[in-house]
Protein backbone atom coordinates (compact mmCIF):
# COMPACT_ATOMS: atom_id res chain seq x y z
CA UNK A 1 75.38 102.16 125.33
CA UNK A 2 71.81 103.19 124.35
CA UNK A 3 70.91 106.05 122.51
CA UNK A 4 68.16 107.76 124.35
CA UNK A 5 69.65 111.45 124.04
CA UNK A 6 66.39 113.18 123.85
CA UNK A 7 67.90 116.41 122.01
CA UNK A 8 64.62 118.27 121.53
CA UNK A 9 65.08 119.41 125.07
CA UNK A 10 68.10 121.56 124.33
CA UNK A 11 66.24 122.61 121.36
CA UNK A 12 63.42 123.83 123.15
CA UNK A 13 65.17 125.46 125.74
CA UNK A 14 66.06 128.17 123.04
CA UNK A 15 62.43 128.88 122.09
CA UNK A 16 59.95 130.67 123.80
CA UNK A 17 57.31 127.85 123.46
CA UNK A 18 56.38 124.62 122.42
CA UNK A 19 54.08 126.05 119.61
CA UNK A 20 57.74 127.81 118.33
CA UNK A 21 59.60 124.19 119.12
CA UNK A 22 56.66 122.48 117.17
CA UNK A 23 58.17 124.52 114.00
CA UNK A 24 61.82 123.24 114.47
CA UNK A 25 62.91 120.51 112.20
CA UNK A 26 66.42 118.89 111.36
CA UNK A 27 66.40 120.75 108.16
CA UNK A 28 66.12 124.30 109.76
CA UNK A 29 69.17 123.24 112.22
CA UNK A 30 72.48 124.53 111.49
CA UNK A 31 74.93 121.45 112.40
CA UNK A 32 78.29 121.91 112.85
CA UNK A 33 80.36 120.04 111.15
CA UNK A 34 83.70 118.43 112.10
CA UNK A 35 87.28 118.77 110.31
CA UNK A 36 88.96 114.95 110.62
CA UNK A 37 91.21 113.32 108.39
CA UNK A 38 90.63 111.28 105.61
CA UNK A 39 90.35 107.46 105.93
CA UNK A 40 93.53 105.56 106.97
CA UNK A 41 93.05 103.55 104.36
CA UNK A 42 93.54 106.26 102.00
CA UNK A 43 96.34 107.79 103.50
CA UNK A 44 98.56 104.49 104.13
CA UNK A 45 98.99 101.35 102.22
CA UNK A 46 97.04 98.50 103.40
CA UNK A 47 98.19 95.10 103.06
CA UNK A 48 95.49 92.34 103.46
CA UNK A 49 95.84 88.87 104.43
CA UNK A 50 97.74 89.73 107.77
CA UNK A 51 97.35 87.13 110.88
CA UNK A 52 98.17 88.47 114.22
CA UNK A 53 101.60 87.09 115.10
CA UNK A 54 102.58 87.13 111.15
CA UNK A 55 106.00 87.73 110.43
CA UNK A 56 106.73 90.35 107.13
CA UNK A 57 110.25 89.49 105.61
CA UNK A 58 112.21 92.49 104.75
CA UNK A 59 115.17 91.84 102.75
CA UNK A 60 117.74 94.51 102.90
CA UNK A 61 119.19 96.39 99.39
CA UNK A 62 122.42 96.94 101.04
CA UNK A 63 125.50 98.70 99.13
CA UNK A 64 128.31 96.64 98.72
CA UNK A 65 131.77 98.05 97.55
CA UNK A 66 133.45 95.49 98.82
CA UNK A 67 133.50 93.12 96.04
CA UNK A 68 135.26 92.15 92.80
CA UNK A 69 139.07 91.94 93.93
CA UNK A 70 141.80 91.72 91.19
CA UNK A 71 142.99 88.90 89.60
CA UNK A 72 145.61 87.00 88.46
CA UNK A 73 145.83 87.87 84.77
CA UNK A 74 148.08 84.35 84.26
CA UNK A 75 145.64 82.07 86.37
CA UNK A 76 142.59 80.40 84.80
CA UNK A 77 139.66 80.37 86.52
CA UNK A 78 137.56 82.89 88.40
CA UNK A 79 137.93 83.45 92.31
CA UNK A 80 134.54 83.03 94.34
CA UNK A 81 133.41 86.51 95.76
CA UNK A 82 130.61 86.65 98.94
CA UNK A 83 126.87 88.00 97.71
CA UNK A 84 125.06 88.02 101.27
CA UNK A 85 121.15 88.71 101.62
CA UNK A 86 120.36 90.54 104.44
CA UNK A 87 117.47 89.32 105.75
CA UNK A 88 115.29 90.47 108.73
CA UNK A 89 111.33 90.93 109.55
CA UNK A 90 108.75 92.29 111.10
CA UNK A 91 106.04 90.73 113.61
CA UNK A 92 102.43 91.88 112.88
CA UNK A 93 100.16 92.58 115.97
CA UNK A 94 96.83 93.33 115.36
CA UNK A 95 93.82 93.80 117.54
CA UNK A 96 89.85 93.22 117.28
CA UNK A 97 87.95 96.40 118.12
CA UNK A 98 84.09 96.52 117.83
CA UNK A 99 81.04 97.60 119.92
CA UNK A 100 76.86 98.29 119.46
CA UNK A 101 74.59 100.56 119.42
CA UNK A 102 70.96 99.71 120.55
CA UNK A 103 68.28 102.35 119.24
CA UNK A 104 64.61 102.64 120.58
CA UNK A 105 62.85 104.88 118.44
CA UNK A 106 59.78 104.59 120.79
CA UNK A 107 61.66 105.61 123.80
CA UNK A 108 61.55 109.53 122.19
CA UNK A 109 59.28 112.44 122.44
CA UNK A 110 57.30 113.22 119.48
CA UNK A 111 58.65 116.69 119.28
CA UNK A 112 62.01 115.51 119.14
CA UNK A 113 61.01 112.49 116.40
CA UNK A 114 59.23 115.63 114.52
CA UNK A 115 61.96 117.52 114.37
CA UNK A 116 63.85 114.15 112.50
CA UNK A 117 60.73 114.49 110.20
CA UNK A 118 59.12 111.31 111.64
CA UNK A 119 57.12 109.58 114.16
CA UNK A 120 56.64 106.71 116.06
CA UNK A 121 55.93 103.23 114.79
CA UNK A 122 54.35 100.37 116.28
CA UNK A 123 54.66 97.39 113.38
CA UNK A 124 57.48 95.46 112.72
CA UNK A 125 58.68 97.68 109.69
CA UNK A 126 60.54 100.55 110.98
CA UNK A 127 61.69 102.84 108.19
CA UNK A 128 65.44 102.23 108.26
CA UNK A 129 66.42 104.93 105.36
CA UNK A 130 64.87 107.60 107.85
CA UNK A 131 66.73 110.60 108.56
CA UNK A 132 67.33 109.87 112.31
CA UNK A 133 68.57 106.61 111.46
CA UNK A 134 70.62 108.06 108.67
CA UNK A 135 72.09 110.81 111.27
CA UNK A 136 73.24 108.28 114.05
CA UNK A 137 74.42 105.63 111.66
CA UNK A 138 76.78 108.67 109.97
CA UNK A 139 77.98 109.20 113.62
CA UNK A 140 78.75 105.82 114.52
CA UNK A 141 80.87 105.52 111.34
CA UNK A 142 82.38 108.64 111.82
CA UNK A 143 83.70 107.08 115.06
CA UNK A 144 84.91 103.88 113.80
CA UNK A 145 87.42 105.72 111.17
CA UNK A 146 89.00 107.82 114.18
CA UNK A 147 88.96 104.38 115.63
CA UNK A 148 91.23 103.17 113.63
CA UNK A 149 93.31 106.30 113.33
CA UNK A 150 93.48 106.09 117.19
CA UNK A 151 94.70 102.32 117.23
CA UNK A 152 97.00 102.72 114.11
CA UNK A 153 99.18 105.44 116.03
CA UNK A 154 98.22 105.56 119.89
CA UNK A 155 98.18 101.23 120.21
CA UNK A 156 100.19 100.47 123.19
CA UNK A 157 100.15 97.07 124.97
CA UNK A 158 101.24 97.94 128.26
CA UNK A 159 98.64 100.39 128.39
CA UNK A 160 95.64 99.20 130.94
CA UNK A 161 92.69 101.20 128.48
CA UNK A 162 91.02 99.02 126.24
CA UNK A 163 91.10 101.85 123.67
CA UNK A 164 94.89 101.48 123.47
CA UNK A 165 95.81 98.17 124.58
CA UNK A 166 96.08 94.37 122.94
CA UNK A 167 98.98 95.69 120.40
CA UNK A 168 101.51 98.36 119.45
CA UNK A 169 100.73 101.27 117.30
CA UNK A 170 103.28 103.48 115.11
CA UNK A 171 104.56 105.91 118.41
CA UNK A 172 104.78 102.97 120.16
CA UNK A 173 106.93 100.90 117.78
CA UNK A 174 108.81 104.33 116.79
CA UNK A 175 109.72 105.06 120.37
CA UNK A 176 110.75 101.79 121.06
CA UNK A 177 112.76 101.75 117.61
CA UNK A 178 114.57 104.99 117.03
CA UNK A 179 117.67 105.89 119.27
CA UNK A 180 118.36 109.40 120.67
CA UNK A 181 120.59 111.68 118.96
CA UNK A 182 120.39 109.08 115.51
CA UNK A 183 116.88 108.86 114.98
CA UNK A 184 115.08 110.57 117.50
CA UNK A 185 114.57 113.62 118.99
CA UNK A 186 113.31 114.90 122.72
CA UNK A 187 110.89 117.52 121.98
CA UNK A 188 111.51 119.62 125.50
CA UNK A 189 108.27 121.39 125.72
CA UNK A 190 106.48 117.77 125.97
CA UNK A 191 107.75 118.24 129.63
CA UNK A 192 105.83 121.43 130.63
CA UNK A 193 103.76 121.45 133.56
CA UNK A 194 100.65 121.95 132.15
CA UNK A 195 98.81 121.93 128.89
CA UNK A 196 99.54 125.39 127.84
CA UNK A 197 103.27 125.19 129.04
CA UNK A 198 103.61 122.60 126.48
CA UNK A 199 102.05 124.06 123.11
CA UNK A 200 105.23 124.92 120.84
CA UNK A 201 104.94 127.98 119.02
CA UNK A 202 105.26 128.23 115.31
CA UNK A 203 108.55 129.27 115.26
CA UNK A 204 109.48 125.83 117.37
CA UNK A 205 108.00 123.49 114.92
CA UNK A 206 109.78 124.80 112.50
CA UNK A 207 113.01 124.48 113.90
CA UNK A 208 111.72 120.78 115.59
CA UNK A 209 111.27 120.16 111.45
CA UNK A 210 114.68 121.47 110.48
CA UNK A 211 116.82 119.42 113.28
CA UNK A 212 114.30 116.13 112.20
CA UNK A 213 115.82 117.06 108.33
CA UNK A 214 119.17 117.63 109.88
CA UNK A 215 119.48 114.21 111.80
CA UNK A 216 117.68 113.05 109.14
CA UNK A 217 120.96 113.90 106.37
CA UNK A 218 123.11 111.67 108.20
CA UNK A 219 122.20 108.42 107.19
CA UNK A 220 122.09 107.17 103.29
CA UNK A 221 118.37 105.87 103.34
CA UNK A 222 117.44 109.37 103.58
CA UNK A 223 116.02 110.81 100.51
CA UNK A 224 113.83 114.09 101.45
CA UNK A 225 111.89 113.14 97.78
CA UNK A 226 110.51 110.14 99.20
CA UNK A 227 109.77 111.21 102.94
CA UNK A 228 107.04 113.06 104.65
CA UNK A 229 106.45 114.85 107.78
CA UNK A 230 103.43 114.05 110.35
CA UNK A 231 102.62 116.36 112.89
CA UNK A 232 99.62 117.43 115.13
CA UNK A 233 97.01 119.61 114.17
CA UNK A 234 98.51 122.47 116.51
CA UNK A 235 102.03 122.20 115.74
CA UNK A 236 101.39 122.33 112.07
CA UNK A 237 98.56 125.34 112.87
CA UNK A 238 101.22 127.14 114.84
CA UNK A 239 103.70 126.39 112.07
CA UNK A 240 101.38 127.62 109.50
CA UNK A 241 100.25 131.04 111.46
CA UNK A 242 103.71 131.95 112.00
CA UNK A 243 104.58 131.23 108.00
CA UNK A 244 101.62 133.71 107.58
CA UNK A 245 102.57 136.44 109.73
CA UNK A 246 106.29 136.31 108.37
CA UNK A 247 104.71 136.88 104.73
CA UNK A 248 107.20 137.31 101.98
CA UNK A 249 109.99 137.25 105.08
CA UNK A 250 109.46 133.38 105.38
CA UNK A 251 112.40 131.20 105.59
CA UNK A 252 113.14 129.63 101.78
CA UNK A 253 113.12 126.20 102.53
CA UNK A 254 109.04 126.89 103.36
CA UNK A 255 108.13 127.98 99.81
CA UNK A 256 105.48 125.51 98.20
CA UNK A 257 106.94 125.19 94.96
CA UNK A 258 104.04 123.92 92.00
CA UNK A 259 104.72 121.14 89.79
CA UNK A 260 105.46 123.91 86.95
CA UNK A 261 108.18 125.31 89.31
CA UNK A 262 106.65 128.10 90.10
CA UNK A 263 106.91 129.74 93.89
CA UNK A 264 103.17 129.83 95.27
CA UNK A 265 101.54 132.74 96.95
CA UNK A 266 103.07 133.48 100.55
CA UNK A 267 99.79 132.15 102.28
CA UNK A 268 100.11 129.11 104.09
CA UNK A 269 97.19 126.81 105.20
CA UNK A 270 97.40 123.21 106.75
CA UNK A 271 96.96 121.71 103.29
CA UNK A 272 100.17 123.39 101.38
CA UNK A 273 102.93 122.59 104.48
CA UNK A 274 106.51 121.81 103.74
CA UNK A 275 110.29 122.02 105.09
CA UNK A 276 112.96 121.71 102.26
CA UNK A 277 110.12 120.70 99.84
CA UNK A 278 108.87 117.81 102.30
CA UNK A 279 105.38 117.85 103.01
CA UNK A 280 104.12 118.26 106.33
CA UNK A 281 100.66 116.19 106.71
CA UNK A 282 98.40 118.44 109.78
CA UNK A 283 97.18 114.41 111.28
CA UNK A 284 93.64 116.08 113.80
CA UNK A 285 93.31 112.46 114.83
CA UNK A 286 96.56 113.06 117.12
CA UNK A 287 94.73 115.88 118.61
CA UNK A 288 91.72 114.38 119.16
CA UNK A 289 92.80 110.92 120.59
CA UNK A 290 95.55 113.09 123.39
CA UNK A 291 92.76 114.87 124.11
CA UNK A 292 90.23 112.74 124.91
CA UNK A 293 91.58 109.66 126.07
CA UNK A 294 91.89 109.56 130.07
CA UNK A 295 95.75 108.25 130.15
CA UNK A 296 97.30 110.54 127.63
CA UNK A 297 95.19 114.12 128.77
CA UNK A 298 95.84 114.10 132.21
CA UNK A 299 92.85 111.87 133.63
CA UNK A 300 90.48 114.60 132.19
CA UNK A 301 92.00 117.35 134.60
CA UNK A 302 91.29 120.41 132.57
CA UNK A 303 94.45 122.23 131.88
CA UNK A 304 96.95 119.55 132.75
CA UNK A 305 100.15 118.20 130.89
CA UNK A 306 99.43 115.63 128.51
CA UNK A 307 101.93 112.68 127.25
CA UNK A 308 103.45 114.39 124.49
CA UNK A 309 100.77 116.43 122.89
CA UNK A 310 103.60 117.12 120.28
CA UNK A 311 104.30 114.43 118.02
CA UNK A 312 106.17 114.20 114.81
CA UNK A 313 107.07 111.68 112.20
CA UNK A 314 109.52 112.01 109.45
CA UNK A 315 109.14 108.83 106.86
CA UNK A 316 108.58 107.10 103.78
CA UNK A 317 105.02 106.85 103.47
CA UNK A 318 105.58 103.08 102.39
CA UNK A 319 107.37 102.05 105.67
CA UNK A 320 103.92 102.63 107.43
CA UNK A 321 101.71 99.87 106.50
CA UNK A 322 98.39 99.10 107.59
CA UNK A 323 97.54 95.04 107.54
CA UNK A 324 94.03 93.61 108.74
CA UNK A 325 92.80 90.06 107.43
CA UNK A 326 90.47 90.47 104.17
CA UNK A 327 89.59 93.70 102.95
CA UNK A 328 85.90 93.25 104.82
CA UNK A 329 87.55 93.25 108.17
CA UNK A 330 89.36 96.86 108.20
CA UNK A 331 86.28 98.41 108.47
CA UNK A 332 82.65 96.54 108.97
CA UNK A 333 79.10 98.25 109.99
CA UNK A 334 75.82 96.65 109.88
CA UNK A 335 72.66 98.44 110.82
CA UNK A 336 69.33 96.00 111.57
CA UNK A 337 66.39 95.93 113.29
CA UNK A 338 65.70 93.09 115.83
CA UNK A 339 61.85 92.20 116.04
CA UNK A 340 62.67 90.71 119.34
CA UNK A 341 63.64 93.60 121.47
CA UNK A 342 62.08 96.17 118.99
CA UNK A 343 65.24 97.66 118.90
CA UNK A 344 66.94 98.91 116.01
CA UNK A 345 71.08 98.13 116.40
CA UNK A 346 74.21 99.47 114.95
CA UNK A 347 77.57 97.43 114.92
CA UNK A 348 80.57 97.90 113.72
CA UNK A 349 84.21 97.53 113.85
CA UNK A 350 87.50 96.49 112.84
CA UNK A 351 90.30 94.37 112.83
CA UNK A 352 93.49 96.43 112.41
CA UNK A 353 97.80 96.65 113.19
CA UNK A 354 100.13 98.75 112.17
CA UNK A 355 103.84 98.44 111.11
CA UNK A 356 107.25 99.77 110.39
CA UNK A 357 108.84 97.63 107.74
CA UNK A 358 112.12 99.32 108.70
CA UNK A 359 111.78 100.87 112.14
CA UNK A 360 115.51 101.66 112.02
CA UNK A 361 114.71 104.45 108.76
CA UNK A 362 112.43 107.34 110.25
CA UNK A 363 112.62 109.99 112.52
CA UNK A 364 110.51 110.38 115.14
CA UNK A 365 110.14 113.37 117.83
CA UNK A 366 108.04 112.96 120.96
């Protein structure tokens, strides 16, 4: 899709004239910026050299107490006990996702090309450090990196949208994977009639967080020092403003404790989270991807249910890997300008799967 937003018109629809318009620049604006997570990249491990349909062996560090019988203190020799690997693995599916961007820098106003601090061009040598250029090219990348937070988690391939289908994100693969009752939990306000029905309240999160901890005790892989929570940006904001409004009456196991072992401050904010000293990572991406995608927010119905706008993970950080080809491929831009067309183009994409190692050793609530 082109880019031929002409935003000078909304501009000047706030002035009293063109003269006062004429005065506007990008510098003068006050943009709003947007909260989103970090790269994936930096919050998973990436493994590179991953082909679609690649199989990851996992070998299994099982506890055996079953060998070294006794022996017969008058026999020689040594009786032959069993030492079985456990071997399993894990099928990679990946998928390709890329589009364009065509830009005509002719095809704008003047005032609105003055208010980027620049004007139009008719050579072959458009500036391409410019700040328009600069602005939409920050956009476009912006997009790609909840792009691949979007296909990392939301991947589905029975899903018909080309934003989710081709191959099976991490709520896919942990829904399919986890078992009620052992490793998985039926969050019940996922089944509210509409939208507002189905936001839990701080004080639900937390308990959502202690019975993920509880189910979480009963196998031996579980090891609260190594695990972390994700949620959604409004269960961990709900979580958070209740923590707050309880004050010093917060429950215990919600004290961020500092490295010196020293109880923080009772103030709570989406970046110092935790249940029984596990950190609970605030993920906006599952927020923003439930909200704007057609098949998870109710076909754009304002108001109605969504598919399970309340999410949570509980799991080692390393048993949710991120593989793509060669490091170039996870995330690639390019920005040129085609003398042909006398277009200017932006492209981008990337080539990206995600995968539980051990399926069978997280928690998952949905």
């Amino acid at each position: 899709m082109a880019v031929t937003n002409n935003y000078n018109t909304a501009v000047v629809d706030l002035v009293e004239s063109f003269d006062n318009a004429d005065m506007l620049t990008f510098e003068q604006a006050i943009v709003n910026d947007i909260k989103v997570d970090n790269e994936i990249e930096k919050e998973k491990e990436v493994l590179y050299g991953v082909k679609n349909g690649d199989v990851v062996p996992v070998i299994e560090k099982n506890d055996n107490y079953s060998m070294f019988p006794t022996a017969d203190e008058s026999a020689c020799g040594t009786e032959e006990c069993g030492l079985d690997l456990d071997f399993s693995g894990v099928i990679w599916d990946l998928a390709l996702m890329k589009c364009k961007v065509p830009i005509c820098l002719n095809s704008f106003d003047k005032h609105f090309l003055r208010f980027f601090n620049t004007q139009k061009k008719f050579d072959d040598n458009p500036d391409m450090d410019q700040l328009l250029l600069q602005y939409l090219a920050e956009q476009f990348k912006q997009g790609l990196e909840n792009a691949k937070w979007r296909r990392a988690y939301f991947a589905d391939v029975a899903s018909t949208s080309r934003l989710l289908n081709k191959a099976n994100g991490f709520f896919t693969k942990a829904d399919a994977g986890t078992i009620i009752g052992e490793t998985k939990i039926a969050i019940t306000k996922n089944a509210g009639a509409n939208f507002a029905a189905q936001r839990m309240t701080g004080e639900e999160v937390y308990n959502l967080l202690g019975e993920m901890f509880d189910l979480g005790t009963q196998h031996i892989w579980f090891n609260p020092l190594e695990f972390q929570y994700e949620v959604t940006w409004q269960m961990a904001t709900a979580y958070s403003n209740w923590l707050n409004k309880l004050g010093h009456n917060a429950p215990a196991n919600c004290q961020c404790i500092s490295p010196e072992g020293v109880v923080k401050a009772n103030v709570y904010t989406l970046d110092n989270l935790y249940y029984n000293g596990i950190p609970v990572k605030a993920r906006r991406a599952f927020d923003g991807v439930i909200s704007q995608i057609p098949e998870l927010n109710g076909n754009n119905v304002a108001g109605a249910a969504r598919v399970d706008p309340n999410r949570a993970i509980l799991a080692k950080n390393e048993n949710m890997l991120i593989g793509t080809s060669e490091e170039g491929q996870l995330a690639f831009f390019k920005m040129w300008h085609n003398e042909d067309d006398e277009k200017i183009y932006m492209r981008g994409g990337s080539y990206i799967g995600a995968s539980f190692p051990k399926v069978n050793e997280i928690i998952y609530a949905n």
